[in-house]
Protein backbone atom coordinates (compact mmCIF):
# COMPACT_ATOMS: atom_id res chain seq x y z
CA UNK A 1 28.27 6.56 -32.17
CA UNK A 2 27.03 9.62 -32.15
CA UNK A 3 22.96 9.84 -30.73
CA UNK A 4 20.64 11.48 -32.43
CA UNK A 5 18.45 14.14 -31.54
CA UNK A 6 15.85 11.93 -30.23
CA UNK A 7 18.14 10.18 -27.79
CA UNK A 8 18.83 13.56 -25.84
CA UNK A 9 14.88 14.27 -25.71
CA UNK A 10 15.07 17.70 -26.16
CA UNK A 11 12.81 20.33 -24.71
CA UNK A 12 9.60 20.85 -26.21
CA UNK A 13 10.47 24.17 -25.45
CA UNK A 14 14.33 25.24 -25.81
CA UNK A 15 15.51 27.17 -22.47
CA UNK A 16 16.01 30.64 -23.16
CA UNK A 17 19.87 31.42 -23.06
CA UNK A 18 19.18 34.56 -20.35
CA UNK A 19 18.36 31.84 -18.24
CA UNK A 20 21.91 30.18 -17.79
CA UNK A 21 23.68 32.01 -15.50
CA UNK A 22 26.42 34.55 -16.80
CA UNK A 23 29.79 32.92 -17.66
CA UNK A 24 32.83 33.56 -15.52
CA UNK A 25 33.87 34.28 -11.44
CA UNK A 26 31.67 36.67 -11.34
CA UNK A 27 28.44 35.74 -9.82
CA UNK A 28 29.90 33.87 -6.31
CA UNK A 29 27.45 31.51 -4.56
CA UNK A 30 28.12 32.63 -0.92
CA UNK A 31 26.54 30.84 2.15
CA UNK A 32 24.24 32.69 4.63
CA UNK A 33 25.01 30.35 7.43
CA UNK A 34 26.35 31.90 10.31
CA UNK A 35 27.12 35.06 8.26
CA UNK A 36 28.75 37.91 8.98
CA UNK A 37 27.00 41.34 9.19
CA UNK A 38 25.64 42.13 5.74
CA UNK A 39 28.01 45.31 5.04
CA UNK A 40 30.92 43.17 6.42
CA UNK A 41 29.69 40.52 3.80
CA UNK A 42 29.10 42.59 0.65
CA UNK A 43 33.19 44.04 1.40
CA UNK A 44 34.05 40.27 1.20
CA UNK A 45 32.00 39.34 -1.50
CA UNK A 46 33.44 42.25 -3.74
CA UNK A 47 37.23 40.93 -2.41
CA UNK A 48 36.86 37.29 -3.62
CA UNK A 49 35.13 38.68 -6.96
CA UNK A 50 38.03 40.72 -7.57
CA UNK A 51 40.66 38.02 -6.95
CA UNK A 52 38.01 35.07 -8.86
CA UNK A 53 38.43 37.72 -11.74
CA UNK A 54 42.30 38.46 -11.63
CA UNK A 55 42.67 34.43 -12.04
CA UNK A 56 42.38 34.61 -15.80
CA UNK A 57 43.15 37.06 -18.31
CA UNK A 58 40.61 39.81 -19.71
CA UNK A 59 41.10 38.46 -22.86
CA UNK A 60 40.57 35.00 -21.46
CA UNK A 61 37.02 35.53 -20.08
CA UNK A 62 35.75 37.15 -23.50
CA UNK A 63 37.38 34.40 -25.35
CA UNK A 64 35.33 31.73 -22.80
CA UNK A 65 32.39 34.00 -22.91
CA UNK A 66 32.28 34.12 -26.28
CA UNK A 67 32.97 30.38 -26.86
CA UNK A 68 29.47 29.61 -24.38
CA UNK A 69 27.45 31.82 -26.28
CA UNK A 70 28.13 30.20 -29.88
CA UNK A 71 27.62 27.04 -28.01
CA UNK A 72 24.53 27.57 -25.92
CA UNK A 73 23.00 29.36 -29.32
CA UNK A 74 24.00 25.62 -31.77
CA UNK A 75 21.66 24.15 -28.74
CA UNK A 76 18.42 26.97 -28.84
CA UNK A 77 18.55 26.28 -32.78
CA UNK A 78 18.63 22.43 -32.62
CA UNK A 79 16.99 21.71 -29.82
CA UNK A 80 19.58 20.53 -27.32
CA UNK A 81 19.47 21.59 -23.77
CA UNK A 82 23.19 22.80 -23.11
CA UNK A 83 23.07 21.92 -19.56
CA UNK A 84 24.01 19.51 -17.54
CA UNK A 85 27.11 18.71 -20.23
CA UNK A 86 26.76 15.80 -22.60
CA UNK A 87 29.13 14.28 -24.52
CA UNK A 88 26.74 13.07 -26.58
CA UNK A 89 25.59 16.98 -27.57
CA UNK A 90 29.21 18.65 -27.70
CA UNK A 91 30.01 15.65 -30.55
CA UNK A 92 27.31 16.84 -32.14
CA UNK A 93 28.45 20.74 -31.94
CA UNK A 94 32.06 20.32 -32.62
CA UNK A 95 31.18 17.89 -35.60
CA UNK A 96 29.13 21.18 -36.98
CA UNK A 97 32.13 23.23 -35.87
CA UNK A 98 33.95 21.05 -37.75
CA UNK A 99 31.85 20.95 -40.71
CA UNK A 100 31.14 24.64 -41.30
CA UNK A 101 26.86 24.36 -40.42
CA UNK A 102 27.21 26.02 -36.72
CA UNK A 103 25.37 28.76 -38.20
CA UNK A 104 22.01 26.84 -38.05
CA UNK A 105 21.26 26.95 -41.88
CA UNK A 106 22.75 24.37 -44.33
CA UNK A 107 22.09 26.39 -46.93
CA UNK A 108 23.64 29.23 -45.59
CA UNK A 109 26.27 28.09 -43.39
CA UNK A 110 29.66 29.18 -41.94
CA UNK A 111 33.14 28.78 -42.34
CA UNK A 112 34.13 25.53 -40.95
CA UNK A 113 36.69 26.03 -38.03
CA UNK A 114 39.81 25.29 -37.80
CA UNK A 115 40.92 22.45 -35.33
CA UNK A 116 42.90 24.85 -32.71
CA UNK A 117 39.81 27.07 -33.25
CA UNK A 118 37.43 23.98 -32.02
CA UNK A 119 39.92 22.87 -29.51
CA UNK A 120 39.92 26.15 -27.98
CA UNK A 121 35.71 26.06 -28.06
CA UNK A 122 36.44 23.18 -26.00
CA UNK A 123 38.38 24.64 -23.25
CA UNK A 124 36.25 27.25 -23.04
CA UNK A 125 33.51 25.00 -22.77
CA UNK A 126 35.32 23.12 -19.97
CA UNK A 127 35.77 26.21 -18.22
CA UNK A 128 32.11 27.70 -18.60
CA UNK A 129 30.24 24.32 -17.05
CA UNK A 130 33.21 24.08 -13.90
CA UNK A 131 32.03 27.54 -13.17
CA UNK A 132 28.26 26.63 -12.97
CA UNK A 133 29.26 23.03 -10.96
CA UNK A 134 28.96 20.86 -13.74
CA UNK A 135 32.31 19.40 -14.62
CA UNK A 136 32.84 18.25 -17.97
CA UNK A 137 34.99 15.70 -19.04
CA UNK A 138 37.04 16.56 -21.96
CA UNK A 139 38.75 13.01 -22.00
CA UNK A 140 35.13 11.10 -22.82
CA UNK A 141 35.71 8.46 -24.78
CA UNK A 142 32.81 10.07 -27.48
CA UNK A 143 34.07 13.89 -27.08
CA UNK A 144 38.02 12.56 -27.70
CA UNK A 145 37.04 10.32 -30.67
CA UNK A 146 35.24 12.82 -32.33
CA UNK A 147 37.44 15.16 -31.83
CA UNK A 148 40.41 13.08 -33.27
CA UNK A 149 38.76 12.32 -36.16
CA UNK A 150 38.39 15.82 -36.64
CA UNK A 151 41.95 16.66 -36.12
CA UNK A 152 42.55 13.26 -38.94
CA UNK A 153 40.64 14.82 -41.36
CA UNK A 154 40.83 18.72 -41.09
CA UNK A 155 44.19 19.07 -39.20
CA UNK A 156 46.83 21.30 -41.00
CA UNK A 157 49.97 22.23 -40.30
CA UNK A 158 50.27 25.31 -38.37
CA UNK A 159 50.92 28.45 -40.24
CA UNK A 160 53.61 30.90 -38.64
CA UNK A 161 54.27 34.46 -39.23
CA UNK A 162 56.53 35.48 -41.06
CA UNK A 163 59.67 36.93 -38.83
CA UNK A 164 60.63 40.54 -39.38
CA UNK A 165 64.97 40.37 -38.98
CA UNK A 166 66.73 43.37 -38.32
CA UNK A 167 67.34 44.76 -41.74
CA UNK A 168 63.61 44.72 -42.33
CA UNK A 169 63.21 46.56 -38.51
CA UNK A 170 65.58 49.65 -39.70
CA UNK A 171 63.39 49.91 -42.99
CA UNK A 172 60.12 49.79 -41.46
CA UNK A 173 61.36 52.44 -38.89
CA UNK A 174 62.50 54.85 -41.93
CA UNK A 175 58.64 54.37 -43.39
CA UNK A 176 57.54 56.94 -39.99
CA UNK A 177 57.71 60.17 -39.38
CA UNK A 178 59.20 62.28 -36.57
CA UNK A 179 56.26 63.65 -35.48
CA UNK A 180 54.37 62.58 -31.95
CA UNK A 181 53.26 59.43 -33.44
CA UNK A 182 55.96 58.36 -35.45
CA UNK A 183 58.28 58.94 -31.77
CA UNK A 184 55.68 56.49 -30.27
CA UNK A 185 55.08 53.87 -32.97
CA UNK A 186 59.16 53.62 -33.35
CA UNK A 187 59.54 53.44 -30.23
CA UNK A 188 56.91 50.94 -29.84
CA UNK A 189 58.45 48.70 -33.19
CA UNK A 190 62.30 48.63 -31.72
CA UNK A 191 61.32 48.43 -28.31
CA UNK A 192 59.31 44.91 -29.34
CA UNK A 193 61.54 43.55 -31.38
CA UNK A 194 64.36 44.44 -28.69
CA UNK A 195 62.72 42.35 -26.18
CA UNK A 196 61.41 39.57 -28.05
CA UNK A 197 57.46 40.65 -26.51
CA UNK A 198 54.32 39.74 -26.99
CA UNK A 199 52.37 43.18 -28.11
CA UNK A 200 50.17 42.63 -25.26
CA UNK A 201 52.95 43.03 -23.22
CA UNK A 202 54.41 45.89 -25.50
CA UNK A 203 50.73 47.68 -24.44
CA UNK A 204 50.60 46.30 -21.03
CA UNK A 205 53.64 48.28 -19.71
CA UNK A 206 53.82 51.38 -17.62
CA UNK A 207 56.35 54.11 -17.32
CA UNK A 208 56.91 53.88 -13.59
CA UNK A 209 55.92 50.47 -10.89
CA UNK A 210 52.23 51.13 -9.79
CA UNK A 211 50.25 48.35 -7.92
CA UNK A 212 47.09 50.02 -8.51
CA UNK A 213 47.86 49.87 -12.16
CA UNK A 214 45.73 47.28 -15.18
CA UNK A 215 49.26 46.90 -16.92
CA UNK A 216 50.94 44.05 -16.83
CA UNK A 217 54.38 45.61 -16.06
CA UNK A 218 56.71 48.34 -15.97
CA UNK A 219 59.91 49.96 -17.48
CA UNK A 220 63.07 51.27 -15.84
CA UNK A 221 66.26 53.09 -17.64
CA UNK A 222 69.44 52.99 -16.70
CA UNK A 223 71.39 55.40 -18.14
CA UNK A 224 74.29 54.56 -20.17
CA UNK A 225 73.49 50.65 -20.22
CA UNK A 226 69.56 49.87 -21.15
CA UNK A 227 66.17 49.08 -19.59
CA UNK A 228 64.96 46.72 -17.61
CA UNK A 229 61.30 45.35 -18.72
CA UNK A 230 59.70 44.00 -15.66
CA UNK A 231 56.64 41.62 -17.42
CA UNK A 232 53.75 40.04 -16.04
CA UNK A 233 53.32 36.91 -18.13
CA UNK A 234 51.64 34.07 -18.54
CA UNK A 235 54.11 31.90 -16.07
CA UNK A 236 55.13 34.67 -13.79
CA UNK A 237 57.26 37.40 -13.18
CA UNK A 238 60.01 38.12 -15.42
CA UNK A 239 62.63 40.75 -16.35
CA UNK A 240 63.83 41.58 -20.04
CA UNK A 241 67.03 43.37 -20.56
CA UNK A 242 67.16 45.38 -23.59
CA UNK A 243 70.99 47.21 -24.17
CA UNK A 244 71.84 50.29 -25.99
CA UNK A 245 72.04 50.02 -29.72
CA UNK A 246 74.94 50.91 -31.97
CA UNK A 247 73.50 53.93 -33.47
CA UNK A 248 71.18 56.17 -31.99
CA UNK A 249 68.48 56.44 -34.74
CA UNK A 250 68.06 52.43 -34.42
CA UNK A 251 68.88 52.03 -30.74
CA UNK A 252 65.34 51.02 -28.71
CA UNK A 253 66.31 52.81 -25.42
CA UNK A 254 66.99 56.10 -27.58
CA UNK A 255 63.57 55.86 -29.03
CA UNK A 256 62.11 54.99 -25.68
CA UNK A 257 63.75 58.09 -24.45
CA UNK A 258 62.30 60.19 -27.06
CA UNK A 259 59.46 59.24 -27.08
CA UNK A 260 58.87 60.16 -23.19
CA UNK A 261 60.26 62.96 -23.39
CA UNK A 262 58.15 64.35 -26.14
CA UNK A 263 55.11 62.31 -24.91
CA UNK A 264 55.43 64.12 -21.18
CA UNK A 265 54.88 60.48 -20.16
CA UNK A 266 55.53 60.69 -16.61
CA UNK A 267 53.27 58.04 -14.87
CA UNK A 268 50.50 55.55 -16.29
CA UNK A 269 50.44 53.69 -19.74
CA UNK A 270 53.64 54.01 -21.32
CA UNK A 271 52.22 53.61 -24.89
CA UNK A 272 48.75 55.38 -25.47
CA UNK A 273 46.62 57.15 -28.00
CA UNK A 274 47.07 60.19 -29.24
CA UNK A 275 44.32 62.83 -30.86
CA UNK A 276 44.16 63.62 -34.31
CA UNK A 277 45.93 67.00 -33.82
CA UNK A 278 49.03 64.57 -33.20
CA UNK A 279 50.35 67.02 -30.66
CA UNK A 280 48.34 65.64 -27.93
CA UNK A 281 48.41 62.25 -25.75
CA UNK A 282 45.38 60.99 -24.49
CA UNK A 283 45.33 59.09 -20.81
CA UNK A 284 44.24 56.07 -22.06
CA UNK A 285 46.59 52.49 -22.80
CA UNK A 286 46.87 51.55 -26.51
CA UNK A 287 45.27 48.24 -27.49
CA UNK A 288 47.12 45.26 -28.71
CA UNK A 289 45.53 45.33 -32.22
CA UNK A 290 47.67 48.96 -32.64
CA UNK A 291 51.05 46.88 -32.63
CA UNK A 292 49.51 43.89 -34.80
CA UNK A 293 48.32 47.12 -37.54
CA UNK A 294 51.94 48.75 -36.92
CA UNK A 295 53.96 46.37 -37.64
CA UNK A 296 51.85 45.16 -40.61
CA UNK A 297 51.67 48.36 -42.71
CA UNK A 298 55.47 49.40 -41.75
CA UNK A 299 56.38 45.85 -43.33
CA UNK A 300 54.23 46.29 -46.36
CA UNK A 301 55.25 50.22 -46.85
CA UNK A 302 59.25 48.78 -46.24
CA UNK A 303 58.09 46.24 -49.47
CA UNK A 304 59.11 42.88 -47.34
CA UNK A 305 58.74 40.27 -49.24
CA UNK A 306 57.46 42.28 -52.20
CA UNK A 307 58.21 38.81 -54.28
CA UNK A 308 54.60 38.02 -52.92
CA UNK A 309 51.26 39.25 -54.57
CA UNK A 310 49.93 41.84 -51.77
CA UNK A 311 47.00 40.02 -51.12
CA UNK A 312 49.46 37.16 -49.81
CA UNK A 313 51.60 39.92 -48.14
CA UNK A 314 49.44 41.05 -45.51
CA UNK A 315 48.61 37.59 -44.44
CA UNK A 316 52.08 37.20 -43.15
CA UNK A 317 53.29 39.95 -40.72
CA UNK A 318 51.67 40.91 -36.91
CA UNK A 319 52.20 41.85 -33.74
CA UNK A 320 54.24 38.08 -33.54
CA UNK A 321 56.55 39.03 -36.33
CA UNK A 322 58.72 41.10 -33.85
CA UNK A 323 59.01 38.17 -31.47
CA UNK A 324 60.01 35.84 -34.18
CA UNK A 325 62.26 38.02 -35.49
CA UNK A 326 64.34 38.66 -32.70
CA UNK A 327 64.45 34.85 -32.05
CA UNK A 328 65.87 34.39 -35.62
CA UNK A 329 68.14 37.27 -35.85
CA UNK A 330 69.92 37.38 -32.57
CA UNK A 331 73.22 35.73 -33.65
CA UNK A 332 73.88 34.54 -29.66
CA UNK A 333 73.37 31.41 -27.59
CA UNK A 334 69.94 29.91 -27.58
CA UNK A 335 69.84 29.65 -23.65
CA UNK A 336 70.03 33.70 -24.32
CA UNK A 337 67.43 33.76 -26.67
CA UNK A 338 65.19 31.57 -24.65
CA UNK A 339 65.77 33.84 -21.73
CA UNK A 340 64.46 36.75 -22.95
CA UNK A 341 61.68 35.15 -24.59
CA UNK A 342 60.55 34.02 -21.61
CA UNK A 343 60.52 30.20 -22.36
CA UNK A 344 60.87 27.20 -20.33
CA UNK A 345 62.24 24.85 -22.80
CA UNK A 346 64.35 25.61 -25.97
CA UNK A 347 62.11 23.45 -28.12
CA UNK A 348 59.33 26.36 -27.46
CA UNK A 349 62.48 28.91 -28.65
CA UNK A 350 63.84 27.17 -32.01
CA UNK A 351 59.42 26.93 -33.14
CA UNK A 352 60.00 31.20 -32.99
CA UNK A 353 63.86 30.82 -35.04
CA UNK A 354 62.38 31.02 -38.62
CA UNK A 355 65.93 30.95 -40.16
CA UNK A 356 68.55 29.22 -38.15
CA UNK A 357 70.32 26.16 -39.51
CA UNK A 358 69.12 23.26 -39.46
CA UNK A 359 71.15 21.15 -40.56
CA UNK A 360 74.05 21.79 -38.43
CA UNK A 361 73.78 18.16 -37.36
CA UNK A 362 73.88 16.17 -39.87
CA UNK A 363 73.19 12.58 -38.56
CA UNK A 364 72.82 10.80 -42.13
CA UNK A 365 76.68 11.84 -42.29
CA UNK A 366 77.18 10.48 -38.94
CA UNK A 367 75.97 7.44 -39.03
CA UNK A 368 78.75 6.85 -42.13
CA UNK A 369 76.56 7.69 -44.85
């Protein structure tokens, strides 16, 4: 059962949320005993902040950061003190999760969230009180039966974007220019699809190997043959080979080359802004939400899936599309496919093959039927 408010005796006063310290690695608890000189000290606390830092994603730490704040504000509003963890309390909060009155106000409200959405509130939860020495156990018998009778009642089936095949790739491309930033954003459209990335990875790259670099990875050509993607991702190390296309004006290693060239990329990002003048490139890395916007008006200027109202349209494509459509275009082995994804298992592989066929096996014939 869940308690009620009176069985967590809340604060006559709510703790102010300033109070709690700041989510993440950040703030390391070092001991003074038998210290080493204090300059000597401060050089080693800054090292193990670094590395504390580098163990999860930038996009990981705003996601958990963002997931204690909504959490630790549900607790100022109804009273709940959000530390040390409860089960009792995060019930509660993913029930209102759940049920769309987070917000505070009934009246008002918010949209209810969706069950990945809560279960990813969770982790982040999880992750928030281990930093502060409070573990919290997911698996409590209250947090896990709330939680799967939200997943009963709310769970839907999950809702994938729609793959852009290679057809729709060549008519997107012909929707850009051949100025600067049509060079770049075709470039950045075959080069994606190509290697079946993610577009933080498409961002992430650089032109040249630099240690000292916030990318994730790096790009070498090899004349004649292709380039070799050296990635960063979320199990490791890995290398993508993309070849030469048949024609030059669809081939992702000619627009790569172009694209340099023009660009007077020579070290740093590979992909970055450019000014409005669109004749120069600014220093500074492109963000993921560029590809997810790319690849989302190309596909609607190309009219894909123009059987669709256009409200329904631009629901379906993003930054994804590209992966999924290599995935379910690439008429080759799935070991290949899975290779270049960068899976471990094919199951992970056929969930990206939108359009393969399925019923290649048919086991109701098999079994005599």
């Amino acid at each position: 059962m869940i308690a009620s408010r009176t069985m967590e005796n809340p604060p006559a006063k709510p703790p102010e949320i300033d109070e709690i310290p700041s989510p993440g690695p950040r703030d390391l608890v070092i001991s003074t005993a038998a210290s080493p000189p204090a300059a000597r000290l401060e050089a080693l606390v800054a090292t193990a902040t670094a590395y504390a830092n580098a163990a999860s994603s930038e996009n990981t730490c705003d996601a958990y950061a963002k997931d204690w704040r909504h959490f630790t504000a549900w607790c100022r509003r109804e009273g709940f003190d959000p530390a040390p963890p409860s089960s009792q309390v995060i019930g509660l909060y993913i029930s209102a999760c759940a049920s769309g009155t987070a917000a505070g106000d009934a009246k008002r409200g918010s949209p209810a969230l969706s069950v990945a959405t809560i279960e990813r509130r969770l982790s982040g939860l999880v992750w928030n009180f281990t930093q502060r020495g409070m573990p919290m156990d997911r698996a409590d018998r209250h947090i896990a039966t709330v939680l799967a009778g939200i997943r009963r009642k709310h769970g839907k089936p999950p809702r994938q974007k729609e793959a852009v095949l290679g057809d729709d790739i060549k008519a997107m491309i012909d929707t850009l220019g051949h100025d600067l930033r049509g060079l770049r954003d075709r470039a950045i459209l075959l080069l994606g699809f190509a290697g079946g990335l993610r577009r933080s990875e498409i961002v992430g790259l650089d032109i040249v190997r630099d240690d000292q670099s916030d990318g994730h990875g790096w790009i070498e050509i090899f004349p004649n043959q292709g380039v070799l993607v050296t990635l960063r991702g979320k199990t490791g190390w890995r290398e993508v080979e993309v070849g030469r296309g048949a024609a030059d004006n669809t081939c992702p290693v000619a627009a790569l080359e172009r694209w340099i060239r023009f660009g007077k990329i020579a070290r740093g990002p590979l992909f970055r802004r450019i000014f409005k003048d669109n004749k120069t490139v600014d220093v500074e890395r492109l963000s993921g939400k560029h590809v997810a916007r790319l690849v989302k008006q190309t596909a609607l200027a190309a009219g894909i899936r123009a059987d669709l109202p256009d409200g329904e349209r631009v629901l379906l494509f993003a930054g994804h599309s590209l992966r999924a459509g290599l995935a379910s275009s690439a008429e080759i082995e799935e070991r290949y496919v899975q290779k270049q994804l960068g899976h471990t298992s094919a199951e992970m592989t056929r969930k990206y093959q939108r359009r393969r066929d399925r019923f290649r096996n048919n086991l109701t014939k098999a079994s005599g039927l």
